[in-house]
Structures are given as structure tokens and as C-alpha cells.
Protein backbone atom coordinates (compact mmCIF):
# COMPACT_ATOMS: atom_id res chain seq x y z
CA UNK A 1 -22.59 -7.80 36.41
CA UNK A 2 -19.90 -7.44 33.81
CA UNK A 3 -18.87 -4.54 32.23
CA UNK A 4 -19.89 -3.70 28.30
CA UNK A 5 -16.89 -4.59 26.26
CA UNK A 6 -14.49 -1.19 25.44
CA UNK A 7 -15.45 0.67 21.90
CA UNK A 8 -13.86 -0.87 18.89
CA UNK A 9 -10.41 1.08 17.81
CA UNK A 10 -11.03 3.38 15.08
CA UNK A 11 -7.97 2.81 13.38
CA UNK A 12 -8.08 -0.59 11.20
CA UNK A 13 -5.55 -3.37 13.09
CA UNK A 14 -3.00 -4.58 10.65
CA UNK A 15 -0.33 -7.36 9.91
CA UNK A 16 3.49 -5.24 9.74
CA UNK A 17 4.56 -8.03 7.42
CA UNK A 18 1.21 -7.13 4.97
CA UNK A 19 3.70 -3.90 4.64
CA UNK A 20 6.75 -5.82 4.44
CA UNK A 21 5.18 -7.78 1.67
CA UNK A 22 3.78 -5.46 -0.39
CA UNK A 23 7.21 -3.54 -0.21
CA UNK A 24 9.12 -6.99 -1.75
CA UNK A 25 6.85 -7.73 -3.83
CA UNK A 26 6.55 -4.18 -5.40
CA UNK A 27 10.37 -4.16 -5.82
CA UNK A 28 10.83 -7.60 -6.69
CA UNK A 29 7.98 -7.52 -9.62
CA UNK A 30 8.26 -3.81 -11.16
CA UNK A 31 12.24 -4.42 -10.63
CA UNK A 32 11.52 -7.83 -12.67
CA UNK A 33 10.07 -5.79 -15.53
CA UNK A 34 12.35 -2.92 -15.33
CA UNK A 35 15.15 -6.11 -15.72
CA UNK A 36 13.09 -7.59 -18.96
CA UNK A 37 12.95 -3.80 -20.65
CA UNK A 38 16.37 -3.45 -19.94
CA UNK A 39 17.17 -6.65 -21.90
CA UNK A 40 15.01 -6.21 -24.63
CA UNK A 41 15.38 -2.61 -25.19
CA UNK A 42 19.30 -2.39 -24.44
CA UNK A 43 19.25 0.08 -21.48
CA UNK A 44 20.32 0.09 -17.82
CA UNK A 45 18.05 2.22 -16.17
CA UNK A 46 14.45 0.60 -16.23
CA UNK A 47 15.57 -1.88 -13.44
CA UNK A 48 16.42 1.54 -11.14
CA UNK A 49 12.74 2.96 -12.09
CA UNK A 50 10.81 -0.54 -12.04
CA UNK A 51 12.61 -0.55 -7.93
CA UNK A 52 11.40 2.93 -7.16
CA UNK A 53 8.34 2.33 -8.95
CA UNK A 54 7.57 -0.72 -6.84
CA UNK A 55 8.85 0.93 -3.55
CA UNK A 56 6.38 3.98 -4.15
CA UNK A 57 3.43 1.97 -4.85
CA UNK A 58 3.93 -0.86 -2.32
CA UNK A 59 4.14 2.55 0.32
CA UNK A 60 0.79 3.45 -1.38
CA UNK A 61 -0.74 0.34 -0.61
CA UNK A 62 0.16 -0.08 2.75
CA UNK A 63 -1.01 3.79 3.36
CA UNK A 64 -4.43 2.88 1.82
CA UNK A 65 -4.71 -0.50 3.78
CA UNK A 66 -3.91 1.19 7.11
CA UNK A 67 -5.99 4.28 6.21
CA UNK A 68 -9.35 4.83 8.01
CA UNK A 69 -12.53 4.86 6.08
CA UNK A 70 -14.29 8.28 5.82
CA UNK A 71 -17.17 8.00 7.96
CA UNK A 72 -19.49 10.61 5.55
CA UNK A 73 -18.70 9.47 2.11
CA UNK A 74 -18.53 12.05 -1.38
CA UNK A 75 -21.88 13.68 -1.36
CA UNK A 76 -23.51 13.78 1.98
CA UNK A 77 -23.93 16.51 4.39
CA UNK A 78 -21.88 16.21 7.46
CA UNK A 79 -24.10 18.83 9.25
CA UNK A 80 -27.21 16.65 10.14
């Protein structure tokens, strides 16, 4: 007789390099447009905000990839 197979992980198995890319491609393309303001508009600062901008929301997507779904969604009782 074989044994029944081990209960599936309840955290959600990712790639590390689906956080790698989302981090260089958040800097890379808000840091892209932050460069083309700059230009047209005549500053030097959009390039800094376009690279935190795309830091902070590449970190956001990661979190929400890697983040476990709610098991009662909005609007149900959790008490039955």
C-alpha cells in the first residue's frame, strides 16, 4: 500500500528570478521615463524618482505574487 501523497504547501512556490525581473524591469522602464521627462522637461531628478518608483512597485509585485490567497474572501462569514 502506498502512502497518500503529503498536503499541498500553503504558501504559492515561486521563481526568485520572477523577483529579480520585476525589480529590473521596474527600474529599467520607470528609470527610462524618468530619463525622457528629464530631457524634455529640462530637469535632473525624474530619472532618481522613475528608479525608486520602479524599485517600489517591482517590491509590490513580487509581495502580491508570493502572497497567499485569502481563503474567505470580502463578504463571507468566517464563523460557519
Amino acid at each position: 500500500m502506498t502512502s497518500p501523497p503529503p498536503p499541498p504547501d500553503s504558501r504559492p512556490r515561486t521563481d526568485p528570478w520572477h523577483a529579480f525581473g520585476y525589480l529590473v524591469a521596474g527600474v529599467a522602464f520607470y528609470g527610462l521615463i524618468g530619463f525622457g521627462l528629464d530631457q524634455w522637461l529640462g530637469t535632473s531628478w525624474l530619472v532618481a524618482v522613475g528608479v525608486v518608483l520602479g524599485a517600489v512597485l517591482g517590491l509590490y509585485m513580487t509581495w502580491k505574487r508570493v502572497e497567499p490567497e485569502d481563503e474567505h474572501p470580502a463578504g463571507t462569514d468566517r464563523r460557519q
